[in-house]
Protein backbone atom coordinates (compact mmCIF):
# COMPACT_ATOMS: atom_id res chain seq x y z
CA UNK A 1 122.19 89.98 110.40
CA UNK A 2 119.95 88.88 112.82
CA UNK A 3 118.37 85.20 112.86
CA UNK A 4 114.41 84.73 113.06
CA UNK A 5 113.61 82.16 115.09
CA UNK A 6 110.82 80.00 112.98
CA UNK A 7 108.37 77.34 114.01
CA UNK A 8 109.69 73.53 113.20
CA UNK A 9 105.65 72.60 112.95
CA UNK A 10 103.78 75.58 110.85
CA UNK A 11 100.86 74.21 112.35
CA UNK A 12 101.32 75.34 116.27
CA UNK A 13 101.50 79.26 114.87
CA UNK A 14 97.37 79.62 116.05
CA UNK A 15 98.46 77.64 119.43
CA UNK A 16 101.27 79.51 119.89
CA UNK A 17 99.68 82.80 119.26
CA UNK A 18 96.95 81.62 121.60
CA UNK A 19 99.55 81.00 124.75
CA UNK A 20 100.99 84.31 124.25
CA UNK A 21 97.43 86.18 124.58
CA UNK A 22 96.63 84.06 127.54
CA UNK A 23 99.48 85.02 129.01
CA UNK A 24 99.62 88.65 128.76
CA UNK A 25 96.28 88.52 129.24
CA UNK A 26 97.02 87.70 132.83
CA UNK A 27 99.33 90.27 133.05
CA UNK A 28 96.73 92.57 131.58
CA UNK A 29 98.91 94.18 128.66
CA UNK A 30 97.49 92.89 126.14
CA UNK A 31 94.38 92.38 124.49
CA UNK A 32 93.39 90.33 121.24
CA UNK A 33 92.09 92.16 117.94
CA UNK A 34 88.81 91.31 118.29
CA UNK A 35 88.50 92.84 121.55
CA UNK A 36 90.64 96.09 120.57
CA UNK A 37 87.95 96.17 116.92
CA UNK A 38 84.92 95.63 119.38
CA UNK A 39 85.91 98.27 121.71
CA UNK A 40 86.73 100.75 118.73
CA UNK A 41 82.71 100.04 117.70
CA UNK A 42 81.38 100.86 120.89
CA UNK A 43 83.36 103.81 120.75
CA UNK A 44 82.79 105.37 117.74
CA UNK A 45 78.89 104.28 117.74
CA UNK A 46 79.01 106.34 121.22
CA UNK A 47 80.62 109.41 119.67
CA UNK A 48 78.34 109.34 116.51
CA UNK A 49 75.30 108.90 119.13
CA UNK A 50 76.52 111.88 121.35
CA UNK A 51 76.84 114.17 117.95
CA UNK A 52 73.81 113.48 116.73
CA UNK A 53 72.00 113.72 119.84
CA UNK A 54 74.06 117.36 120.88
CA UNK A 55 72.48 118.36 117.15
CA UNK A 56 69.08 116.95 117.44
CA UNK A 57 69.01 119.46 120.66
CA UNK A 58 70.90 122.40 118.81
CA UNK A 59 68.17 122.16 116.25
CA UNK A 60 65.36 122.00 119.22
CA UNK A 61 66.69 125.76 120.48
């Protein structure tokens, strides 16, 4: 069975969590949720905008 290795200070989990985003942030593999949820937005407001403008121009013809 394999041992998890747990905080001694619950507290230092948001800390902690922070260091590891820094670094992999440097090594650019990694990026936090609110950046991956923000991207996602853009993404799917830029599909929905390219739909409804490819219909709005479909309906023109």
């Amino acid at each position: 069975m394999a041992k998890k290795n747990l905080l001694v200070v619950p507290e230092c989990e948001q800390m902690l969590q922070n260091y590891r985003e820094e670094i992999a942030s440097e090594f650019g593999i990694h990026r936090s949720v609110q950046e991956m949820d923000a991207v996602s937005r853009n993404m799917t407001k830029k599909v929905i905008s390219e739909t409804n403008e490819k219909k709005s121009s479909e309906d023109c013809e």
